[in-house]
N, C-alpha and C. Protein backbone atom coordinates (compact mmCIF):
# COMPACT_ATOMS: atom_id res chain seq x y z
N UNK A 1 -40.12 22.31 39.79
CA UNK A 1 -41.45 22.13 39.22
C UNK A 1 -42.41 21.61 40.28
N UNK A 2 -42.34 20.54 41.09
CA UNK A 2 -43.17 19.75 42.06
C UNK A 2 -43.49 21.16 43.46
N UNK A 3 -42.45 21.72 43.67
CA UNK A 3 -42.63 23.48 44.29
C UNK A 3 -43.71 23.72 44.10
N UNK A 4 -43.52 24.22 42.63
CA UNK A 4 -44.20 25.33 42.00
C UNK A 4 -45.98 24.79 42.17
N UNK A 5 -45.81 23.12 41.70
CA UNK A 5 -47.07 22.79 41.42
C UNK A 5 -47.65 22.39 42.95
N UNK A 6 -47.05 22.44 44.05
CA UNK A 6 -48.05 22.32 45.27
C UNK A 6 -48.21 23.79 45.81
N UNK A 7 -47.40 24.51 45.54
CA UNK A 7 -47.82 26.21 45.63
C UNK A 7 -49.24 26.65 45.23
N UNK A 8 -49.17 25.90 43.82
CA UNK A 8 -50.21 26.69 43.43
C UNK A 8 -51.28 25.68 43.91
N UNK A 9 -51.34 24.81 44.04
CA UNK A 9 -52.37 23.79 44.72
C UNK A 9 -52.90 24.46 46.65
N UNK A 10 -51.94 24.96 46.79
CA UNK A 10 -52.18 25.25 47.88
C UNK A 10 -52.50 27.11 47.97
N UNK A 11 -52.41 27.40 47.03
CA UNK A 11 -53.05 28.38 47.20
C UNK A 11 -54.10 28.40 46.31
N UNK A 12 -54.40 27.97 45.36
CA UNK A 12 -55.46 28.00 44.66
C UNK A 12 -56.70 27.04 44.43
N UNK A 13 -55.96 25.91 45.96
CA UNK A 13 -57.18 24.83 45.81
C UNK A 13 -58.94 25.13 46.35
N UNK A 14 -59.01 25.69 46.98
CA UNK A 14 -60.12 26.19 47.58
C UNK A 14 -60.65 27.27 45.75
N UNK A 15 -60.88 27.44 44.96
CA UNK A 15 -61.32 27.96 43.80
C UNK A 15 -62.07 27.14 43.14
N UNK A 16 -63.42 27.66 42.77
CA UNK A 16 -64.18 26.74 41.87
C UNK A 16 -63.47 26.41 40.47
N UNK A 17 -63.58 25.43 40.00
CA UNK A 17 -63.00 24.37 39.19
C UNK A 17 -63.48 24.65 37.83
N UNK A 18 -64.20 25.33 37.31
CA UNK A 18 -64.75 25.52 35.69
C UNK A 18 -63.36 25.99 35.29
N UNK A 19 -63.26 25.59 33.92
CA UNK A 19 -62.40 25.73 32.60
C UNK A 19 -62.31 26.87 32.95
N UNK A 20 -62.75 28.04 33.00
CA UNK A 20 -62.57 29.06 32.95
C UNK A 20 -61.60 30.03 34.02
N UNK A 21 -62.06 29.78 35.52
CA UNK A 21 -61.55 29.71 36.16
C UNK A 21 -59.86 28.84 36.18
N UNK A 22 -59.76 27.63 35.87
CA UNK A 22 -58.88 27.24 36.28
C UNK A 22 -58.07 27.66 34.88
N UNK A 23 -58.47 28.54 33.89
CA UNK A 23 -57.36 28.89 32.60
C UNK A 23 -56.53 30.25 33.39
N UNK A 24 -57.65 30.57 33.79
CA UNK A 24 -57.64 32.07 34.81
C UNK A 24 -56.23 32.07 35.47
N UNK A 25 -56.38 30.98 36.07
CA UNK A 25 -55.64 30.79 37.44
C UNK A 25 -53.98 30.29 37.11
N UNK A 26 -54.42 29.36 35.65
CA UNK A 26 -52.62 28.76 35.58
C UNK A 26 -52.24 30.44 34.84
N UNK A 27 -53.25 31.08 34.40
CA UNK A 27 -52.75 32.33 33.42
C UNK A 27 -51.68 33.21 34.42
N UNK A 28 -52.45 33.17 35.63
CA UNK A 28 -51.63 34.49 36.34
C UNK A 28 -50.76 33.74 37.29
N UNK A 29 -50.86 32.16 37.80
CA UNK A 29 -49.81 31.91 37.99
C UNK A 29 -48.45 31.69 36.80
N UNK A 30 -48.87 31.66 35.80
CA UNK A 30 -47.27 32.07 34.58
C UNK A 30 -47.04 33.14 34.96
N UNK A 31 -47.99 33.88 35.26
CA UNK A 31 -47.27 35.68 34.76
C UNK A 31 -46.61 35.85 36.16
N UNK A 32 -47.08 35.54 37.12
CA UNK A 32 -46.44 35.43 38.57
C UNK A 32 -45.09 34.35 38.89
N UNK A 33 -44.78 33.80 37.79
CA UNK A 33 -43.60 33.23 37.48
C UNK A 33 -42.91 33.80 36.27
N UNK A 34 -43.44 34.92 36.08
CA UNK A 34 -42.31 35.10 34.71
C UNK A 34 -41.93 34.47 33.38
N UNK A 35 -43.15 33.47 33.18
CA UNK A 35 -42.94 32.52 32.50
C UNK A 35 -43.42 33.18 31.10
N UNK A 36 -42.71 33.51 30.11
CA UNK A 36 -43.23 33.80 28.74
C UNK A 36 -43.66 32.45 27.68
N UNK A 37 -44.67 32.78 27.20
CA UNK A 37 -45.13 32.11 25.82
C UNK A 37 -46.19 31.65 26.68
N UNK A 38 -46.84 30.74 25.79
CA UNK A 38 -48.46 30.36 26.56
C UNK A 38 -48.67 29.27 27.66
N UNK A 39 -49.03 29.04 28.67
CA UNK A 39 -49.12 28.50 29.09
C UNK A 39 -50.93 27.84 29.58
N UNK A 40 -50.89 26.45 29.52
CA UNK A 40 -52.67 26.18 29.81
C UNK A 40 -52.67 24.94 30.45
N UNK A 41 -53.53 24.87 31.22
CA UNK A 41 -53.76 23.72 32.26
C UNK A 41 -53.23 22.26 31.15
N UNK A 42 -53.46 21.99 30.11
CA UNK A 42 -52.94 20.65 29.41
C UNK A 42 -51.42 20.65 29.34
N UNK A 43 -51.06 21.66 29.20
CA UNK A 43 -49.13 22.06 29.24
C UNK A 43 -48.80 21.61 30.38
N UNK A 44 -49.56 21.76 31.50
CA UNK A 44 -49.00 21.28 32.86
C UNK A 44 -49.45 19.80 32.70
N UNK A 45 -49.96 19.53 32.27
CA UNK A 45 -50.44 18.26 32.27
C UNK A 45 -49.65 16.96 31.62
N UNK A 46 -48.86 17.69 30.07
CA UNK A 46 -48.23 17.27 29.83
C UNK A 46 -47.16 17.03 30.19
N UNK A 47 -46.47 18.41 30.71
CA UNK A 47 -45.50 18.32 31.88
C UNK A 47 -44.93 17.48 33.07
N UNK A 48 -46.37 17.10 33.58
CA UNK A 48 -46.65 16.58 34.15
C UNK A 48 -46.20 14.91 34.04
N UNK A 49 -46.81 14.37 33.40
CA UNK A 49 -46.60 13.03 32.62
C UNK A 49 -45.49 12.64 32.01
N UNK A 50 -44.45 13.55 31.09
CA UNK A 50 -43.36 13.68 30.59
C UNK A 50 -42.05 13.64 32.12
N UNK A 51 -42.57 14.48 32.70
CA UNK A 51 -41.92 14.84 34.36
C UNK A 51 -41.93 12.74 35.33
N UNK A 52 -43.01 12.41 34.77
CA UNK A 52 -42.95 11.26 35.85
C UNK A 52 -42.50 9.99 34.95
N UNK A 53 -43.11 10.30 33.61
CA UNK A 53 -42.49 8.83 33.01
C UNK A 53 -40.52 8.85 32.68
N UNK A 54 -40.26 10.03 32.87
CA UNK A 54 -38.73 10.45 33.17
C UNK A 54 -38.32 9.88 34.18
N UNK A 55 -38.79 9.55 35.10
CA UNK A 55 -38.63 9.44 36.34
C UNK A 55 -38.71 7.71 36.87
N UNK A 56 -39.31 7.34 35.82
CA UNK A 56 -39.32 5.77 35.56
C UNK A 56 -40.71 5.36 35.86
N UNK A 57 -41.88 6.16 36.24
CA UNK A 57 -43.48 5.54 36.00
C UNK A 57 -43.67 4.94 35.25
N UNK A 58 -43.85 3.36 35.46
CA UNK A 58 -44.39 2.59 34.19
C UNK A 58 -45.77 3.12 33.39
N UNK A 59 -45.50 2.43 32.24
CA UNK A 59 -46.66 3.25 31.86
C UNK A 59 -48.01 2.92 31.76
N UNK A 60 -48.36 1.96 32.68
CA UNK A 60 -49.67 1.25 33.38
C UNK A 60 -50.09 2.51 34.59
N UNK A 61 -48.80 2.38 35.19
CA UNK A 61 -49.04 3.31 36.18
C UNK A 61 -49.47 4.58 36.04
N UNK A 62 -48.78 5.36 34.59
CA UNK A 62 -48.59 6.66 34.91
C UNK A 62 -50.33 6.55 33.81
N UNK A 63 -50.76 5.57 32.77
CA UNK A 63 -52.12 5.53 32.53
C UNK A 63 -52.87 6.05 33.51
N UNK A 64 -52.89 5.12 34.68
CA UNK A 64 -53.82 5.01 35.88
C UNK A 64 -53.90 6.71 36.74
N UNK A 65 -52.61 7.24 36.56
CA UNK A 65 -52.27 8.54 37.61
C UNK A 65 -52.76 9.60 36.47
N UNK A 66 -52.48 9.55 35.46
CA UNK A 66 -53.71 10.59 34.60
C UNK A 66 -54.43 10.11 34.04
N UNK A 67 -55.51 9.24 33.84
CA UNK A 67 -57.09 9.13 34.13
C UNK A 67 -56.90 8.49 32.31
N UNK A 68 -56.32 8.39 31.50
CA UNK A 68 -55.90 8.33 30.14
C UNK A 68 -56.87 6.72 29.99
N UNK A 69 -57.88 6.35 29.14
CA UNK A 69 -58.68 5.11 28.87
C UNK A 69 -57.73 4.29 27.87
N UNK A 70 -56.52 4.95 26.99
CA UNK A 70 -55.66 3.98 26.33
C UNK A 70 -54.18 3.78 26.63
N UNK A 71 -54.02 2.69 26.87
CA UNK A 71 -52.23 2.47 27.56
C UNK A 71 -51.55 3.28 26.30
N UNK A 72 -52.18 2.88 24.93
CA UNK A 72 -51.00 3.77 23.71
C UNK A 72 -51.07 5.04 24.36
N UNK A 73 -51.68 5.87 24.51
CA UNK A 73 -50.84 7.50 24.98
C UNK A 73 -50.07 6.90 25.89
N UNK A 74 -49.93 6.34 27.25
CA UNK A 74 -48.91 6.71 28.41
C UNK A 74 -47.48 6.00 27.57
N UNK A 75 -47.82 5.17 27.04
CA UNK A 75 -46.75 4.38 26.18
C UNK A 75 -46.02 5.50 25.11
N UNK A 76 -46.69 6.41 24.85
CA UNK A 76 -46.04 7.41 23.83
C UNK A 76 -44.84 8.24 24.80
């Protein structure tokens, strides 16, 4: 997963940033992974967060590393 997600950072960081664009972009990186069912920038996101508080990110920390204004979500 951490691969996949500086791959696409590195190839797709230079791209303007609107919603649109960046739905664009996780769209055809799924399909360029083979990945069936839906995939959208919050899935990675969640992924994301689920991926690090696994990993033992407290959850002050992992608040602070996705931008979240209430400790109850990172705590969930």
């Amino acid at each position: 997963m951490e691969l996949c997600l500086e791959r696409f950072t590195d190839q797709y960081d230079a791209f303007p940033r609107s919603r649109t664009a960046v739905n664009r972009r996780v769209t055809a990186a799924a399909e360029a992974a083979d990945i069936d069912g839906r995939v959208y920038p919050d899935c990675l996101r969640a992924t994301a967060a689920s991926y690090h508080a696994h990993q033992g990110v407290a959850p002050v920390s992992l608040q602070a590393l996705m931008g979240w204004s209430d400790l109850a979500t990172a705590q969930k």
